[in-house]
N, C-alpha and C. Protein backbone atom coordinates (compact mmCIF):
# COMPACT_ATOMS: atom_id res chain seq x y z
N UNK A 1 0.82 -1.19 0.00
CA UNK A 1 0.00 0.00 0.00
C UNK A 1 0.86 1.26 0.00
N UNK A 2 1.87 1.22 0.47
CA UNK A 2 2.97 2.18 0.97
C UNK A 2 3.37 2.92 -0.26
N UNK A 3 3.47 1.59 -1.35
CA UNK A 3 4.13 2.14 -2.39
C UNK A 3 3.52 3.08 -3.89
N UNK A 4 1.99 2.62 -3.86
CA UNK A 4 0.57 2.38 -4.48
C UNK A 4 0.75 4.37 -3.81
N UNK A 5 0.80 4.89 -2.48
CA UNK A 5 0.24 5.67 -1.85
C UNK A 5 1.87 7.30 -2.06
N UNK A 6 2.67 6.61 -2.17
CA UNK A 6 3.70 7.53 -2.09
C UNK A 6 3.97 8.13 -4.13
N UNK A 7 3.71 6.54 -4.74
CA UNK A 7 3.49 7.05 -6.78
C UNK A 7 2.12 8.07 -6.39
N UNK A 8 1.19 7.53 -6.06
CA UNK A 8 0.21 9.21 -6.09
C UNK A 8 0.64 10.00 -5.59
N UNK A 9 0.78 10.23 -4.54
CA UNK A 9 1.68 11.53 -4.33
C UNK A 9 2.22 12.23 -5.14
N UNK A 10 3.21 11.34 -5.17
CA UNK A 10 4.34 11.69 -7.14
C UNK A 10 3.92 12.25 -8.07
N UNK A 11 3.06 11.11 -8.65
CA UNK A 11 2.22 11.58 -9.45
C UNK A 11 1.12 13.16 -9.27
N UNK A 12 0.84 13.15 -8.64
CA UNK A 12 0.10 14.81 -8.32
C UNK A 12 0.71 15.78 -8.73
N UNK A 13 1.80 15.53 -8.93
CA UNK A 13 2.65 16.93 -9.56
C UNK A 13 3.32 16.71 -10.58
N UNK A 14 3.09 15.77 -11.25
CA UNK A 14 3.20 15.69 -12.65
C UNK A 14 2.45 16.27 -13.53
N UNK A 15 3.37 16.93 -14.97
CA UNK A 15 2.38 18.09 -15.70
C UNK A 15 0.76 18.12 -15.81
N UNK A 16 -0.23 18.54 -15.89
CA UNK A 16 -1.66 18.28 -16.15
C UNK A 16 -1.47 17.35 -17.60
N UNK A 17 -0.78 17.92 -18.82
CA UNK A 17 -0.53 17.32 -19.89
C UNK A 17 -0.03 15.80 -20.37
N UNK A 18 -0.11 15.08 -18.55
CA UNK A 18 0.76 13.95 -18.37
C UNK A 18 -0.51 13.22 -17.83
N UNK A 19 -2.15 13.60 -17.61
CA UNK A 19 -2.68 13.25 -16.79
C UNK A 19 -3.78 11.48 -17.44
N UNK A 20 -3.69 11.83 -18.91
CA UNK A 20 -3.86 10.56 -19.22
C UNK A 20 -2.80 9.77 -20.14
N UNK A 21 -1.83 9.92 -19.63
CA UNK A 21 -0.58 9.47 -20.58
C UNK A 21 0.35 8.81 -19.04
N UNK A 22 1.42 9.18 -18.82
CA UNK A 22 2.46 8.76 -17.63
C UNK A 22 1.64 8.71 -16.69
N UNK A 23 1.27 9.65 -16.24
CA UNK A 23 0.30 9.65 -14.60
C UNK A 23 -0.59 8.62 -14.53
N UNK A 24 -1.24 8.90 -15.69
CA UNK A 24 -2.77 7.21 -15.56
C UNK A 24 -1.89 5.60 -15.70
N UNK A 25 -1.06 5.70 -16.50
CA UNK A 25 -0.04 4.49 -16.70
C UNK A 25 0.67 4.10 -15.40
N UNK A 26 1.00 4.97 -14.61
CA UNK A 26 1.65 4.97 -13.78
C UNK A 26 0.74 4.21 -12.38
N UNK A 27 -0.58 4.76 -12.23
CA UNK A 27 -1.20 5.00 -11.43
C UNK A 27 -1.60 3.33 -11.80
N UNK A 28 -2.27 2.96 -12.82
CA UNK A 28 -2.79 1.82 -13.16
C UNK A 28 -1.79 0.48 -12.40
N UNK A 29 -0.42 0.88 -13.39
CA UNK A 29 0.72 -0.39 -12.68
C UNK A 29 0.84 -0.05 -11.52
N UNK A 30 0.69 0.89 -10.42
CA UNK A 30 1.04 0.54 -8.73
C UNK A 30 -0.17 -0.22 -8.51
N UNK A 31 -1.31 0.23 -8.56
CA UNK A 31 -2.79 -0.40 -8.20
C UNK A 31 -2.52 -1.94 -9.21
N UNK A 32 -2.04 -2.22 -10.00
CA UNK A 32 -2.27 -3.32 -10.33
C UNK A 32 -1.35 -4.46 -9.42
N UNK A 33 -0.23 -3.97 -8.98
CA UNK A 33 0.64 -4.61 -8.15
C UNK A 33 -0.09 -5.26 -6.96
N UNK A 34 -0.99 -4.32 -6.49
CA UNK A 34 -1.44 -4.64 -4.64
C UNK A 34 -2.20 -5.46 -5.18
N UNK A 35 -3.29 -4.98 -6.43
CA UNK A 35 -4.61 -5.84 -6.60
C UNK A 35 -4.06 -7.50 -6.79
N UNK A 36 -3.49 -7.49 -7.77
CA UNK A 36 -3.01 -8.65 -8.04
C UNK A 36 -2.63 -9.76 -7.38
N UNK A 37 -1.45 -9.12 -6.25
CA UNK A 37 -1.42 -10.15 -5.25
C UNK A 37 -2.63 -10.06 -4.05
N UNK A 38 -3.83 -9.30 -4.00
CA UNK A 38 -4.86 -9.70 -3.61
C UNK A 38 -6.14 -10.45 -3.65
N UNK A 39 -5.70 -10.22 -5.26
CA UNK A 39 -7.16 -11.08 -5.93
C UNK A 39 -6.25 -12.07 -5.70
N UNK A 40 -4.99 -12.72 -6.47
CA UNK A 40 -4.28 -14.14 -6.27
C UNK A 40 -4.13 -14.89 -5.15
N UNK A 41 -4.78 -14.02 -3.66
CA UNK A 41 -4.08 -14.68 -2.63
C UNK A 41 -5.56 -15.40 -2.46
N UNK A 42 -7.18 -15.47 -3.06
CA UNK A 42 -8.17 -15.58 -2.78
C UNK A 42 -8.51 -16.73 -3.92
N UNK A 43 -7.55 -17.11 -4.72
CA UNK A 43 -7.93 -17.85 -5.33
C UNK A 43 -7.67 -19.13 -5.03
N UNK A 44 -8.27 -20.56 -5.14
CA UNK A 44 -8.06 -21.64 -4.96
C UNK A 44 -6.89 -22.84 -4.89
N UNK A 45 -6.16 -22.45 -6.28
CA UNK A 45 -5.08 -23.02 -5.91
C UNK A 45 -4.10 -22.17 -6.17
N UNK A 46 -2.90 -23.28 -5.87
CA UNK A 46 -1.38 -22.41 -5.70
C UNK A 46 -1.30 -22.09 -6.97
N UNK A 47 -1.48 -22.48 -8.06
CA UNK A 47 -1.36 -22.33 -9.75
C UNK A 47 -1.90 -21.02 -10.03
N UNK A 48 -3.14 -21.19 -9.66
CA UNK A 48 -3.78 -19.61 -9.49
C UNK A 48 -3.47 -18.45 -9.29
N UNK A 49 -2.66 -18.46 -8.01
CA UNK A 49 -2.01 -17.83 -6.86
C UNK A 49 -0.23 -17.36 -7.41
N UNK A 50 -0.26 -18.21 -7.85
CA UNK A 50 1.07 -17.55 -8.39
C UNK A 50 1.08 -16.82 -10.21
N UNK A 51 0.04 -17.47 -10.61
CA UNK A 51 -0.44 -16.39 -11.62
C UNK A 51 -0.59 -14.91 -11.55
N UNK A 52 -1.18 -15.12 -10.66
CA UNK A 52 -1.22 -13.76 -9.85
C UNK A 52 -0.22 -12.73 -9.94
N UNK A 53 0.65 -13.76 -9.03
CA UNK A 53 1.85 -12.78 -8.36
C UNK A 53 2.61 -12.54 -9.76
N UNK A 54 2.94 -12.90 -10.62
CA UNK A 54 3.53 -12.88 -12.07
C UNK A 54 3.08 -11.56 -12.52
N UNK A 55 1.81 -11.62 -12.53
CA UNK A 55 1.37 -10.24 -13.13
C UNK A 55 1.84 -9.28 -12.31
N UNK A 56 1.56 -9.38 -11.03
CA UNK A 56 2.04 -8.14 -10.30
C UNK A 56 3.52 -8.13 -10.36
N UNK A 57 4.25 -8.98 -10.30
CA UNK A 57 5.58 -8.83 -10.81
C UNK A 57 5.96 -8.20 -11.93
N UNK A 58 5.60 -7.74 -12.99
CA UNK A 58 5.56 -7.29 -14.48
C UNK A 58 4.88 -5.91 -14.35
N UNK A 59 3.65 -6.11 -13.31
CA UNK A 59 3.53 -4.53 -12.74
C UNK A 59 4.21 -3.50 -12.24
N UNK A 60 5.25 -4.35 -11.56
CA UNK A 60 5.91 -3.68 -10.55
C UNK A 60 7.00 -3.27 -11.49
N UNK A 61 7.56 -4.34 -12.45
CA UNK A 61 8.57 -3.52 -13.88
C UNK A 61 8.44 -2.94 -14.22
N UNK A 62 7.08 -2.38 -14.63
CA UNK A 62 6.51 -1.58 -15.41
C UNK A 62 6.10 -0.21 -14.39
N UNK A 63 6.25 -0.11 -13.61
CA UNK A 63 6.53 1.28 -12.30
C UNK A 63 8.05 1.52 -12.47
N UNK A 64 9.18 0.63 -12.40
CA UNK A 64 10.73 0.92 -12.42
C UNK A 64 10.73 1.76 -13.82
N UNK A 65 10.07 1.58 -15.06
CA UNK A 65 10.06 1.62 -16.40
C UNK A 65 9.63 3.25 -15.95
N UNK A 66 8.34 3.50 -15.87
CA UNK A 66 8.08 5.01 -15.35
C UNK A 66 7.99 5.83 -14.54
N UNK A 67 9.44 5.31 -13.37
CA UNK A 67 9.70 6.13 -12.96
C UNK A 67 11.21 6.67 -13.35
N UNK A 68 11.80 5.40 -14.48
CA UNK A 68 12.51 6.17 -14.96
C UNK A 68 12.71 7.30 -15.41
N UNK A 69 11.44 7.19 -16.30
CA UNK A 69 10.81 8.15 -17.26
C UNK A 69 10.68 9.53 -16.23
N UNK A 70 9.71 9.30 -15.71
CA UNK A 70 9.29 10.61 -14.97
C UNK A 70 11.14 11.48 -14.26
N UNK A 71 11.84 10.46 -13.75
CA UNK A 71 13.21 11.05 -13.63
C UNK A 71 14.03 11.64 -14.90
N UNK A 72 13.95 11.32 -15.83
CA UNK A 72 14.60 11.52 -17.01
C UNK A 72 13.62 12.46 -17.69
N UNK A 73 12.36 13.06 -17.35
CA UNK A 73 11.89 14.03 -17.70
C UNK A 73 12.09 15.39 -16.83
N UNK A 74 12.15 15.11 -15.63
CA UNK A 74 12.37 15.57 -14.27
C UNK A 74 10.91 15.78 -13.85
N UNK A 75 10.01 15.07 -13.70
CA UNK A 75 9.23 15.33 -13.17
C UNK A 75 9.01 14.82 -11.93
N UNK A 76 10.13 14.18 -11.02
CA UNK A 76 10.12 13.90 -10.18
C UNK A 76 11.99 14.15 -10.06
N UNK A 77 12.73 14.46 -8.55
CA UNK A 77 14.07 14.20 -8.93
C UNK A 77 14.68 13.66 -8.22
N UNK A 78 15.82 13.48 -8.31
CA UNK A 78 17.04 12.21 -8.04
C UNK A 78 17.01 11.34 -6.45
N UNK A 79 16.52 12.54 -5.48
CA UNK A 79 16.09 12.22 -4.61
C UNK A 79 14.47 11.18 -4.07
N UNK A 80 13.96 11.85 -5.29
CA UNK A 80 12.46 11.39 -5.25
C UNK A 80 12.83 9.73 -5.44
N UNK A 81 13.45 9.82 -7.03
CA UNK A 81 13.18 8.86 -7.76
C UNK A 81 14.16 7.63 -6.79
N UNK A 82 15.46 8.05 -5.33
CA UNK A 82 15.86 7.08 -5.39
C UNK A 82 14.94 6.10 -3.87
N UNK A 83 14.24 7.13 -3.46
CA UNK A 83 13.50 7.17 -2.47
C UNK A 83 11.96 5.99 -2.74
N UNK A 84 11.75 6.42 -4.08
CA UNK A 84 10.10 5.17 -4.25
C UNK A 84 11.20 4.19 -5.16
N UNK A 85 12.41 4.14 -5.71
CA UNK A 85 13.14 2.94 -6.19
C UNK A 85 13.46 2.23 -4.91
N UNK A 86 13.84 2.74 -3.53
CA UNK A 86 14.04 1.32 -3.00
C UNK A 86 13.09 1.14 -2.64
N UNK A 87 11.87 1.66 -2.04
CA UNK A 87 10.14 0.96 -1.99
C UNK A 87 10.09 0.22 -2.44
N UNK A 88 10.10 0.45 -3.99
CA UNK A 88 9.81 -0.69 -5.27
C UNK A 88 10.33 -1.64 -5.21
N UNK A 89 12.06 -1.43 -4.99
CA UNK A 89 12.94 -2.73 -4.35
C UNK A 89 12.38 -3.42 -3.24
N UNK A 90 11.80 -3.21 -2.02
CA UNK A 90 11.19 -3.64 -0.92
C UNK A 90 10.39 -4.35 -1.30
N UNK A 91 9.17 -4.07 -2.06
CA UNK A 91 7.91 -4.92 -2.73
C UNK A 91 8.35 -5.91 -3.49
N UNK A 92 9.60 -5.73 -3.91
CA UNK A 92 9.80 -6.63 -5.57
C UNK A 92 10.76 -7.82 -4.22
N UNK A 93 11.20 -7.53 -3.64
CA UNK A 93 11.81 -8.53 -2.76
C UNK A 93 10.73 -9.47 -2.22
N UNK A 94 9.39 -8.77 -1.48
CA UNK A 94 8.68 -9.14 -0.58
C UNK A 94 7.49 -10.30 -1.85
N UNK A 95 7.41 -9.60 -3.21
CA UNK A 95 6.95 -10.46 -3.92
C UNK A 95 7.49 -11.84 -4.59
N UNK A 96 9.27 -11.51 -4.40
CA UNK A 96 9.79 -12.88 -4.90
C UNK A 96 9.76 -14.07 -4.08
N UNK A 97 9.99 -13.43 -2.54
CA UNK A 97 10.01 -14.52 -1.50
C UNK A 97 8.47 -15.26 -1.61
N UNK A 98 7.41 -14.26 -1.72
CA UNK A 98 5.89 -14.94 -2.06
C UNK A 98 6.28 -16.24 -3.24
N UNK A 99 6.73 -15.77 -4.37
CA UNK A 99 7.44 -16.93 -5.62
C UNK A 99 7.64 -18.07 -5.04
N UNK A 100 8.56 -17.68 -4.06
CA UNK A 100 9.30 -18.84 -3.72
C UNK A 100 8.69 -19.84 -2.73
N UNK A 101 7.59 -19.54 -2.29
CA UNK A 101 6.82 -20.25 -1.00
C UNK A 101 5.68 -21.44 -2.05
C-alpha cells in the first residue's frame, strides 16, 4: 500500500498534460501490483495464486520503467526517484520470497 500511496503523491505533480498518458499508466501499474497479489491470494489453488503474483511482478517492472521516465523528464528528482526505487525494491523482494513459497 505504501508504495501504491507515495506514486500518487508523485504523481500529483506531474504536468496536467501527463494526466492521461504517464500519470494514468503509472497509477494503473502501482494499483495493479497490490490488486493482483490480492485477488491471487483468494484464489483456490497455488497455480492460481502464483499467476497472480507474475502479473504483479511485471507490474511492478513496469513502475521501475516510469519512474525512470518521470526522472529523465524531471518530473520527479534524483532524490524522489531514489526514495520510491528502493520501496519498489522492498515490494519486488517481498513479492519474490511470495514466488518462492
Amino acid at each position: 500500500m505504501e508504495l501504491a500511496t507515495l506514486t500518487y503523491r508523485l504523481a500529483h505533480h506531474f504536468p496536467k498534460d501527463e494526466l492521461y498518458a504517464l500519470t494514468s499508466q503509472l497509477k494503473r501499474a502501482v494499483v495493479s501490483v497490490m490488486a493482483n497479489i490480492v485477488e491471487g491470494s483468494a484464489k483456490p489453488t497455488k497455480k492460481d495464486f502464483l499467476k497472480f503474483l507474475y502479473t504483479a511482478s511485471g507490474s511492478l517492472s513496469e513502475c521501475q520503467c516510469y519512474y525512470e521516465l518521470a526522472l529523465e523528464l524531471e518530473y520527479i528528482n534524483k532524490e524522489q526517484f531514489d526514495y520510491i526505487e528502493e520501496k519498489r525494491k522492498e515490494v519486488g523482494y517481498l513479492l519474490s520470497r511470495l514466488l518462492l513459497t
